[in-house]
N, C-alpha and C. Protein backbone atom coordinates (compact mmCIF):
# COMPACT_ATOMS: atom_id res chain seq x y z
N UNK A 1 18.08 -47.53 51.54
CA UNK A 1 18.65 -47.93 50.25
C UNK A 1 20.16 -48.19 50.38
N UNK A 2 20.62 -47.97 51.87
CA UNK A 2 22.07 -48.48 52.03
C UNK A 2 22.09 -49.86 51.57
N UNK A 3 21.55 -50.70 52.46
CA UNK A 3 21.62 -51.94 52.78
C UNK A 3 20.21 -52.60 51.76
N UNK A 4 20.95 -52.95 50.33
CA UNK A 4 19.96 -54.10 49.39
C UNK A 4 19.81 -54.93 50.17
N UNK A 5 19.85 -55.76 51.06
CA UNK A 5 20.23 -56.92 51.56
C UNK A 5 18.80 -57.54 52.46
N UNK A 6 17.75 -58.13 51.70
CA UNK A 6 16.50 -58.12 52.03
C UNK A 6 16.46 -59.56 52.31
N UNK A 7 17.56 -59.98 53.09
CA UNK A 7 17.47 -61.64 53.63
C UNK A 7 16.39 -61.99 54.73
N UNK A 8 17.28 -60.66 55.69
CA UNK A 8 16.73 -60.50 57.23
C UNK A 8 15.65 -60.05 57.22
N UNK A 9 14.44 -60.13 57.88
CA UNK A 9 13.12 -59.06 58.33
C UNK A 9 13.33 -58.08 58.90
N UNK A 10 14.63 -58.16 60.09
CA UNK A 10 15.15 -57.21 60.86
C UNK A 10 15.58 -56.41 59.88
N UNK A 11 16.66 -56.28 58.86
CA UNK A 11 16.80 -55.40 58.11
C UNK A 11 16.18 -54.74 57.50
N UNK A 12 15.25 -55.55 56.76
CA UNK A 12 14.20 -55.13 55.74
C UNK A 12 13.10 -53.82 57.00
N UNK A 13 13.15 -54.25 58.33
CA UNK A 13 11.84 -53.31 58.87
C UNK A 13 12.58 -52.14 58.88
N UNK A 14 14.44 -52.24 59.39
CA UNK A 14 15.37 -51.47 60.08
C UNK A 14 15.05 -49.81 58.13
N UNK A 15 15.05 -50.82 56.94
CA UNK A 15 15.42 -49.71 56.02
C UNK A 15 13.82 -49.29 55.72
N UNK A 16 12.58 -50.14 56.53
CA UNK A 16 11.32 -49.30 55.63
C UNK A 16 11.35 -48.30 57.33
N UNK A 17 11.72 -48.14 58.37
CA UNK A 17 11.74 -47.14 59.38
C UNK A 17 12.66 -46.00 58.48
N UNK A 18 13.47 -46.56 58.42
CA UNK A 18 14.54 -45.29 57.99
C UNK A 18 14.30 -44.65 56.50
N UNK A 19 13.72 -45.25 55.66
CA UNK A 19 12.54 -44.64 54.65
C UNK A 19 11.89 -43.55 54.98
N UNK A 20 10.93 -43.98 56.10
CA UNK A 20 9.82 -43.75 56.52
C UNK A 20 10.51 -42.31 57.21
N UNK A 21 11.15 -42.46 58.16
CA UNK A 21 11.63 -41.29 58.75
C UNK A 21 12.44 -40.26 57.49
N UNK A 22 12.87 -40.50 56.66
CA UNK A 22 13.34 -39.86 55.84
C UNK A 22 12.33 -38.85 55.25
N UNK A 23 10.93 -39.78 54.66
CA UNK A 23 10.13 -39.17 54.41
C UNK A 23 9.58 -37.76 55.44
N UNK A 24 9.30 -38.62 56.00
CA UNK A 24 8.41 -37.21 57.77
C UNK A 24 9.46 -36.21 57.62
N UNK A 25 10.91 -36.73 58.05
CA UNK A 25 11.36 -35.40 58.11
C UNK A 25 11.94 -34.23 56.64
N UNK A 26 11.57 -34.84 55.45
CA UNK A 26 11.46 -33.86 54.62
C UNK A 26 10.44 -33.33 54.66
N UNK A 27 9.31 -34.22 54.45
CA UNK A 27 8.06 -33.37 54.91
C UNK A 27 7.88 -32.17 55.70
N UNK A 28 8.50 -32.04 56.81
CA UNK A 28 8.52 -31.80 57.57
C UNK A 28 9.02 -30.26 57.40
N UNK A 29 10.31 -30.50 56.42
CA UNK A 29 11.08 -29.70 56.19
C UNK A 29 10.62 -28.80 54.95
N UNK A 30 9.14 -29.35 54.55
CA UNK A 30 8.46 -28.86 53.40
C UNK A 30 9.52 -29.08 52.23
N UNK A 31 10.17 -29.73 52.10
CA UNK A 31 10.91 -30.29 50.54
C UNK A 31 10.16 -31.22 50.55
């Protein structure tokens, strides 16, 4: 959610990874 900037594909995959990892590691963290 840094980067609105949904021109690139590269970006767009770069913020649903870093989503994604955000998620797992709360999960993770049980929050």
């Amino acid at each position: 959610k840094l980067i609105q900037n949904g021109s690139s594909p590269l970006i767009k995959a770069y913020i649903i990874l870093t989503e994604g990892a955000e998620a797992i590691l709360r999960g993770r963290t049980g929050r």
